[in-house]
N, C-alpha and C. Protein backbone atom coordinates (compact mmCIF):
# COMPACT_ATOMS: atom_id res chain seq x y z
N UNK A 1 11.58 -46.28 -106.07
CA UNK A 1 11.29 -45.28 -107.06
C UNK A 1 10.94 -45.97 -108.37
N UNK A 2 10.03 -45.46 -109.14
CA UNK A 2 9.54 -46.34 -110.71
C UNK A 2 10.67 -45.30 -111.83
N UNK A 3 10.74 -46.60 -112.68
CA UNK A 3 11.21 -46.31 -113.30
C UNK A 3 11.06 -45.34 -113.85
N UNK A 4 9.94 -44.28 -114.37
CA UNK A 4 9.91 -43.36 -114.90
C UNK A 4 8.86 -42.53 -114.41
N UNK A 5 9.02 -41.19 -115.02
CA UNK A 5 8.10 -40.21 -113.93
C UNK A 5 7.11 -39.33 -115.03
N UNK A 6 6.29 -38.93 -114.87
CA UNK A 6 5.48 -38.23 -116.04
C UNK A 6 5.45 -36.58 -115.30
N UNK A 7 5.25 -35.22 -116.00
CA UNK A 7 5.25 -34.59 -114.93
C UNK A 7 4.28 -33.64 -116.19
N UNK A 8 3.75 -32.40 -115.81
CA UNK A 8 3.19 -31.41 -117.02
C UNK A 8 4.33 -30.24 -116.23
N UNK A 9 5.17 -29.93 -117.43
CA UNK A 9 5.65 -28.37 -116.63
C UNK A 9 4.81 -27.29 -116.53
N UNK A 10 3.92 -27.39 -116.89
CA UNK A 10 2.70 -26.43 -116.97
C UNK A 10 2.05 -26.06 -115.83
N UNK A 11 1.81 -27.52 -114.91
CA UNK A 11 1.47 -27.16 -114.26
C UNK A 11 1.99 -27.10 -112.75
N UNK A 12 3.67 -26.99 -112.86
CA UNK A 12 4.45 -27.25 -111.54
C UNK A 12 3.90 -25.46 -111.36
N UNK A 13 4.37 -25.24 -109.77
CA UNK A 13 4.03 -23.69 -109.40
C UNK A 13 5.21 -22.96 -110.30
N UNK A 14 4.72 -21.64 -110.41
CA UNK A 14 5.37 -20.58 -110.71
C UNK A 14 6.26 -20.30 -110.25
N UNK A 15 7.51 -19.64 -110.46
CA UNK A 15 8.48 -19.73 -108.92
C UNK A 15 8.51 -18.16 -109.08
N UNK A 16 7.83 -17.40 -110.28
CA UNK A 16 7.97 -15.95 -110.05
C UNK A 16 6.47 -15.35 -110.32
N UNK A 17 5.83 -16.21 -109.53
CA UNK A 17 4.10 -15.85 -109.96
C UNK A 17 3.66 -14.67 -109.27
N UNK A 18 4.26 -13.73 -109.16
CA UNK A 18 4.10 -12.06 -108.77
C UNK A 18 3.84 -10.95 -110.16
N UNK A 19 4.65 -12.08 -111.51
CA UNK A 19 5.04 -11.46 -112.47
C UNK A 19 4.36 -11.82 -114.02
N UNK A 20 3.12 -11.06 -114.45
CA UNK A 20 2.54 -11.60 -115.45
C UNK A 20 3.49 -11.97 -116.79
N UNK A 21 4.54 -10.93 -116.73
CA UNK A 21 5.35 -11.33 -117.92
C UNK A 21 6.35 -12.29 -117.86
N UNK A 22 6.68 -12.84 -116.66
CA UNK A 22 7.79 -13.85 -116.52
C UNK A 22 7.42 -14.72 -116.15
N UNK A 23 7.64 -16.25 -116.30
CA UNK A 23 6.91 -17.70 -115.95
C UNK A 23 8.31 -18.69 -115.67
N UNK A 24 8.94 -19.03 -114.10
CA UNK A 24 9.56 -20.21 -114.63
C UNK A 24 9.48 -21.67 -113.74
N UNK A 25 9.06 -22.58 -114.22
CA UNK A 25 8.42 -23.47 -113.56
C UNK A 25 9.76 -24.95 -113.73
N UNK A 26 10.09 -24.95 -112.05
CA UNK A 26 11.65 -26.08 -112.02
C UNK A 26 11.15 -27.39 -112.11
N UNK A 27 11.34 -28.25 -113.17
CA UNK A 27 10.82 -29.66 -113.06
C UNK A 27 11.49 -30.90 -112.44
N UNK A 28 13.04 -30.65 -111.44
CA UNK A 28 13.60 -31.40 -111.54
C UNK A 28 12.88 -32.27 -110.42
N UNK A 29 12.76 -31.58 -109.27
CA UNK A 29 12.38 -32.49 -108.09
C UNK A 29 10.88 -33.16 -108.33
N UNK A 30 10.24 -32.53 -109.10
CA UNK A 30 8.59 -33.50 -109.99
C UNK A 30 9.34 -34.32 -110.46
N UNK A 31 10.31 -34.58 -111.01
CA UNK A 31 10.91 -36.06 -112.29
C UNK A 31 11.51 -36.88 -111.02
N UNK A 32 11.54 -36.26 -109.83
CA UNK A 32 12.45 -37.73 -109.06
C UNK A 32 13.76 -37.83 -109.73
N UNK A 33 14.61 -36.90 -110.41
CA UNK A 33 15.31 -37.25 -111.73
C UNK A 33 16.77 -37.64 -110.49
N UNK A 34 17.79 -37.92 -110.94
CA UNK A 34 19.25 -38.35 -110.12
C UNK A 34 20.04 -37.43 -111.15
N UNK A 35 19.37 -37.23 -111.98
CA UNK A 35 20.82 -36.76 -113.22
C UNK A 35 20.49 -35.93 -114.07
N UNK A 36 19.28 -35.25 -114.26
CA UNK A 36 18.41 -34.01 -115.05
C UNK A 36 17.62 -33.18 -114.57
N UNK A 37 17.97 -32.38 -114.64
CA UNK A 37 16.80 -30.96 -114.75
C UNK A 37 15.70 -30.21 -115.46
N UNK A 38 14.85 -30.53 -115.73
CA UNK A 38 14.41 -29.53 -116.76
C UNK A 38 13.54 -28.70 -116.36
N UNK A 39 13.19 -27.21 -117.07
CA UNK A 39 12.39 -26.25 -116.62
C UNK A 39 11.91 -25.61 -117.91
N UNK A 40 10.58 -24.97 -117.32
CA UNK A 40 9.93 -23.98 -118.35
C UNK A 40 10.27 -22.91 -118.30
N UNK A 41 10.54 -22.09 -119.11
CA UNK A 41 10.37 -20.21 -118.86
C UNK A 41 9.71 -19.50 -120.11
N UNK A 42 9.09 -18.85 -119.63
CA UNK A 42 8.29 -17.78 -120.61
C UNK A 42 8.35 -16.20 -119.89
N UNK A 43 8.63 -15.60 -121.25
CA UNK A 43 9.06 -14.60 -120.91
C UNK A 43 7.97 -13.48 -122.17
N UNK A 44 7.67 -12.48 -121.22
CA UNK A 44 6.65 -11.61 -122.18
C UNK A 44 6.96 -10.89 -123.33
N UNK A 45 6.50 -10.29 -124.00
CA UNK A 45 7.46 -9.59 -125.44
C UNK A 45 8.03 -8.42 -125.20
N UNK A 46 9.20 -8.46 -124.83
CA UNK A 46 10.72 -7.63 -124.94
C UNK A 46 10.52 -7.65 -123.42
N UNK A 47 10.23 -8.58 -123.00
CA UNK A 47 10.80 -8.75 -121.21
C UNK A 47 12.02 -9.44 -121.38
N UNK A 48 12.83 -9.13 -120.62
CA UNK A 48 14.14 -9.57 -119.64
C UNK A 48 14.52 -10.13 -118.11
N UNK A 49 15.28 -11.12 -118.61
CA UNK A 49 15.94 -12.12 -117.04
C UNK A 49 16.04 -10.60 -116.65
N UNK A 50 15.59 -10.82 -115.05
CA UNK A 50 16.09 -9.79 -114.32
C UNK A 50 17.36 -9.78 -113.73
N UNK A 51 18.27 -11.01 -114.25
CA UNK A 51 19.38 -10.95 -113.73
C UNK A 51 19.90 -12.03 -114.89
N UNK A 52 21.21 -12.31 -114.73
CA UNK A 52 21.90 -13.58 -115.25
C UNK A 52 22.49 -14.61 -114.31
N UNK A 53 23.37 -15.50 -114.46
CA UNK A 53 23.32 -16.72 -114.18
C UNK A 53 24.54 -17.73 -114.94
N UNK A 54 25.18 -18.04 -113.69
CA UNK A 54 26.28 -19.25 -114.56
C UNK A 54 26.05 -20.39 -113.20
N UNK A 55 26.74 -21.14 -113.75
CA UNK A 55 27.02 -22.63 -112.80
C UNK A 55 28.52 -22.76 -112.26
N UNK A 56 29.00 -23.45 -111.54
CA UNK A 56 30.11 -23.74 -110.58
C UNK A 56 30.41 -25.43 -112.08
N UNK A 57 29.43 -26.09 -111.94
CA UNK A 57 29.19 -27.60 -112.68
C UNK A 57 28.45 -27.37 -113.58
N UNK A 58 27.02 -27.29 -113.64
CA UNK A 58 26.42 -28.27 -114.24
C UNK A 58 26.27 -27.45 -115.95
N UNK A 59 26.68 -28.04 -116.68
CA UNK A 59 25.92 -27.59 -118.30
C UNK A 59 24.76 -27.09 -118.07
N UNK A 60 24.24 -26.85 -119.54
CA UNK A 60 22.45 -26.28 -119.21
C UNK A 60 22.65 -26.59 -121.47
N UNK A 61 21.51 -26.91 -121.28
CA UNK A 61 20.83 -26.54 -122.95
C UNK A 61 19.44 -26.06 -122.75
N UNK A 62 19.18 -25.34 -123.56
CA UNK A 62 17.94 -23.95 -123.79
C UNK A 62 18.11 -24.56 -125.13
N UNK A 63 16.25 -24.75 -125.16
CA UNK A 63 15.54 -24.95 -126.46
C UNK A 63 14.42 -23.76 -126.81
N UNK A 64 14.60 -23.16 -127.90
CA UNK A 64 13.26 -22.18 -127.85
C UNK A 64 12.36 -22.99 -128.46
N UNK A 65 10.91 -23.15 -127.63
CA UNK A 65 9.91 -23.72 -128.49
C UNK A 65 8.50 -22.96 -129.26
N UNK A 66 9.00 -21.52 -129.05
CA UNK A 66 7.81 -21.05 -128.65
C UNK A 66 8.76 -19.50 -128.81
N UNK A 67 8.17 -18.62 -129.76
CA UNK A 67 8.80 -17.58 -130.03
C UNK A 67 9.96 -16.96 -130.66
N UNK A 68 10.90 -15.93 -129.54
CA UNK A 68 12.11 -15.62 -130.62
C UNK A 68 12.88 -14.33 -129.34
N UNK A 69 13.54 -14.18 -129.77
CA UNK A 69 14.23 -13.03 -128.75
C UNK A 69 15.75 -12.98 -129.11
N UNK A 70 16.45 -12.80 -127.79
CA UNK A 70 17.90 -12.98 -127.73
C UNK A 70 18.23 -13.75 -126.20
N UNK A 71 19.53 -13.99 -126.43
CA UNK A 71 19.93 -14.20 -125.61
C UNK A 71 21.28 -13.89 -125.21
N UNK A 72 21.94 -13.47 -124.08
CA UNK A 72 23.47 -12.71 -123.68
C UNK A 72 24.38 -13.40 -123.25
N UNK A 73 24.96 -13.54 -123.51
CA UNK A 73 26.70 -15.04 -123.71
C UNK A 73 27.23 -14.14 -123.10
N UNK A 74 27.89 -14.14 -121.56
CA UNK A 74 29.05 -13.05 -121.29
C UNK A 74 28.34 -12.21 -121.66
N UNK A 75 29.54 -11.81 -123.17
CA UNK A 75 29.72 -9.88 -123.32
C UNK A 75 29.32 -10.10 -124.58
N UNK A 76 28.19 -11.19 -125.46
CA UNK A 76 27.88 -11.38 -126.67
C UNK A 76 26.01 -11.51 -126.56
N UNK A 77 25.56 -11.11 -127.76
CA UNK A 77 24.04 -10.69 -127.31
C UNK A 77 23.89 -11.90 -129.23
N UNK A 78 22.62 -12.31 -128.87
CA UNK A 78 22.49 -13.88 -129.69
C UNK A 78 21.39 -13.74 -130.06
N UNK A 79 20.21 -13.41 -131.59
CA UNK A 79 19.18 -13.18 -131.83
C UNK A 79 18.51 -15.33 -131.90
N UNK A 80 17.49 -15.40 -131.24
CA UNK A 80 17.15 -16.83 -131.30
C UNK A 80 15.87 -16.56 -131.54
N UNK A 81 15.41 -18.08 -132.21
CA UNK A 81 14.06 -18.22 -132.45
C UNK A 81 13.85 -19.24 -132.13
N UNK A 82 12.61 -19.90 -132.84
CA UNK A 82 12.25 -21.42 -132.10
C UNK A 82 12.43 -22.56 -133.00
N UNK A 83 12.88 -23.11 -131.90
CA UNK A 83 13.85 -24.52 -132.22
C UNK A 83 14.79 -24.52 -131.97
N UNK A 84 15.47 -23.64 -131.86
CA UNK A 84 17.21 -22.84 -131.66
C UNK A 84 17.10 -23.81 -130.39
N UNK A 85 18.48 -24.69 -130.60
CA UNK A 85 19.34 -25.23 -129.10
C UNK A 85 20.34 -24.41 -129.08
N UNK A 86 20.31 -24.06 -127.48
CA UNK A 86 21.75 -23.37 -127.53
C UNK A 86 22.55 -24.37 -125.97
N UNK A 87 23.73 -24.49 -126.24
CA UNK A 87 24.45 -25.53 -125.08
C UNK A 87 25.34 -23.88 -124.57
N UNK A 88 24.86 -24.13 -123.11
CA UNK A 88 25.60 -23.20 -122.35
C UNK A 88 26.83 -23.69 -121.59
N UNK A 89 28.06 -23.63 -121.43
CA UNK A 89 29.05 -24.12 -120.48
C UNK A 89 29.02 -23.22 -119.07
N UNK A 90 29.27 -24.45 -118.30
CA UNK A 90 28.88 -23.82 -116.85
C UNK A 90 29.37 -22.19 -116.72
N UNK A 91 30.42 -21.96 -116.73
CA UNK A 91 30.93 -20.75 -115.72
C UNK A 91 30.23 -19.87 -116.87
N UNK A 92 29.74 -19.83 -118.25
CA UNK A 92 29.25 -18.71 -118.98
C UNK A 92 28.26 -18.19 -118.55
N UNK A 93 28.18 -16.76 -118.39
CA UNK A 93 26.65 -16.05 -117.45
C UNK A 93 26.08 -15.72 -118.85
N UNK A 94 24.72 -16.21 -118.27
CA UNK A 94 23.64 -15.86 -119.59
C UNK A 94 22.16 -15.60 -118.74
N UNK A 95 21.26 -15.08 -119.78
CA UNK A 95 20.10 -14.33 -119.35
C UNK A 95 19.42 -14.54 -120.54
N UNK A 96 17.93 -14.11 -120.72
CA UNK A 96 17.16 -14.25 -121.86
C UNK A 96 16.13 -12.89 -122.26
N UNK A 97 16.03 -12.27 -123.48
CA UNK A 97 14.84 -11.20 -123.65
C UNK A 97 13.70 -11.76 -124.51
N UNK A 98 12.88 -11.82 -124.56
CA UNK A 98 11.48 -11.95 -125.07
C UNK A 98 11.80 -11.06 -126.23
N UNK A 99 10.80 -11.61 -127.47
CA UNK A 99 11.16 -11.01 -128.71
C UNK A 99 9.54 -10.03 -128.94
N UNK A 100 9.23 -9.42 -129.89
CA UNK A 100 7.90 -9.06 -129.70
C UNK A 100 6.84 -9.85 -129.71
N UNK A 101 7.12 -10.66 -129.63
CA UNK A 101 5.71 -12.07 -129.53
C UNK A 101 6.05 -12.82 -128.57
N UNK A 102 7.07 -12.41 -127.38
CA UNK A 102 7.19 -13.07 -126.33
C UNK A 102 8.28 -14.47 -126.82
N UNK A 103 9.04 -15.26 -125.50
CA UNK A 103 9.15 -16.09 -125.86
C UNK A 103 9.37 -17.53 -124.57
N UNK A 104 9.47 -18.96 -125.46
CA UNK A 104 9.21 -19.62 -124.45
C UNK A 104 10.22 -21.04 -124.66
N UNK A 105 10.87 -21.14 -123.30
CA UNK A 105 12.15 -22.08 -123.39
C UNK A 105 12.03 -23.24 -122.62
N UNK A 106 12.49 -24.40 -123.06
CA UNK A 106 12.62 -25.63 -122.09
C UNK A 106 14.76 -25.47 -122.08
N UNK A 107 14.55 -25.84 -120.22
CA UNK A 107 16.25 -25.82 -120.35
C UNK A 107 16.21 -26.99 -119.58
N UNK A 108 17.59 -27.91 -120.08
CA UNK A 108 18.16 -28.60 -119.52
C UNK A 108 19.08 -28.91 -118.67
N UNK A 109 19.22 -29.38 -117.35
CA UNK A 109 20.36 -29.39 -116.86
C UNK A 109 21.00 -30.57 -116.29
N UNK A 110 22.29 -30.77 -116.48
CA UNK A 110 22.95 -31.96 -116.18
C UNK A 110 22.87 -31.69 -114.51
N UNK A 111 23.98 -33.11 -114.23
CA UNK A 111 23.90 -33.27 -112.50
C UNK A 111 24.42 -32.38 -111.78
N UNK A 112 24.53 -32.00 -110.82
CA UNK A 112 24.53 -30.43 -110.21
C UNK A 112 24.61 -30.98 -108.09
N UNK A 113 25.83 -30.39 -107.81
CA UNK A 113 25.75 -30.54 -106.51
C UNK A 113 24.42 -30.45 -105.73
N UNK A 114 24.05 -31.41 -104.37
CA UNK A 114 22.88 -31.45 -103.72
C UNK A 114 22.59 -30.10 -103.53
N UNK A 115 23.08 -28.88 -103.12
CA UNK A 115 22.69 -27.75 -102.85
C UNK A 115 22.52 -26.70 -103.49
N UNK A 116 22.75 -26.91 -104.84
CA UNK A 116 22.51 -26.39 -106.33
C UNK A 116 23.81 -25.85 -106.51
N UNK A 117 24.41 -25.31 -108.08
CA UNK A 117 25.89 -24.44 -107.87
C UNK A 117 25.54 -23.69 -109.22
N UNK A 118 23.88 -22.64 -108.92
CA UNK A 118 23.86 -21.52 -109.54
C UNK A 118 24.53 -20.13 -108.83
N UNK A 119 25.23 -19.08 -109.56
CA UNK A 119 25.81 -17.90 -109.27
C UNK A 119 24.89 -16.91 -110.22
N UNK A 120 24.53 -16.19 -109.08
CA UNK A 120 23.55 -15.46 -109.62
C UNK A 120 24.30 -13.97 -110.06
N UNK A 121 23.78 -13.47 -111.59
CA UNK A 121 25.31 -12.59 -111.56
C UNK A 121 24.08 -10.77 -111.96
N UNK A 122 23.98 -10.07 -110.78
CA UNK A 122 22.98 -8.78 -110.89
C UNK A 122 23.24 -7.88 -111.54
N UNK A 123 22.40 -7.58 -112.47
CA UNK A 123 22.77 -5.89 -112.77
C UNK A 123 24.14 -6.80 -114.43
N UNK A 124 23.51 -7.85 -115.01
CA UNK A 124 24.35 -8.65 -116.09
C UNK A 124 23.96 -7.99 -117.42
N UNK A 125 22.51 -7.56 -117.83
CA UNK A 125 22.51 -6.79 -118.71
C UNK A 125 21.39 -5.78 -118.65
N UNK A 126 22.18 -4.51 -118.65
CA UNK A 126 21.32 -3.46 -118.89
C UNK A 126 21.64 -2.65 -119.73
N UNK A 127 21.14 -1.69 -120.21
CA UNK A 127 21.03 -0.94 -121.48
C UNK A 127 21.93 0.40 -120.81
């Protein structure tokens, strides 16, 4: 394996390309990485994760680079814009809404069992 890997998240596949307003593209297995994750998501203006999400392990940090929205901690709702890091701890379920200009996140994730240890948590925020 070389030492280092170049990848465009831009242009890994879609993993929800059914959906003009939602984009999220997984970069870990493009990096060859042993110990990081990273991914794109874009989300349309006042679109919503259709679900939320915690970990068993691994951390996560969400960077907004690109827009503004919120985001849902548990039972706490978080107005973000861009640049905003936010460090998530595993077992916390979180989700993301698009602000009116849409918005767009790089997330990070530490090392994470071979078979992944996302918990997918349905029906996490609705109105």
């Amino acid at each position: 394996m070389s030492d280092y890997t170049i990848t465009n998240l831009r242009e890994i596949d879609d993993s929800v390309a059914d959906n003009t307003e939602l984009e999220a593209r997984f970069g870990r297995k493009h990096l060859n990485s042993e110990h990081l994750g990273v991914s794109f998501f874009r989300y349309g203006p006042n679109v919503r994760s259709p679900m939320g999400h915690s970990h068993r392990e691994q951390e996560e940090v969400y960077v907004v680079i690109n827009g503004s929205g919120r985001i849902k901690l548990d039972d706490e709702i978080v107005e973000v814009r861009q640049w905003d890091t936010i460090r998530v701890a595993p077992p916390t379920v979180r989700a993301f809404e698009g602000g009116p200009d849409g918005l767009e996140v790089i997330a990070v994730g530490s090392d994470r069992p071979e078979d992944g240890d996302g918990v997918r948590a349905t029906d996490f925020w609705i109105d």
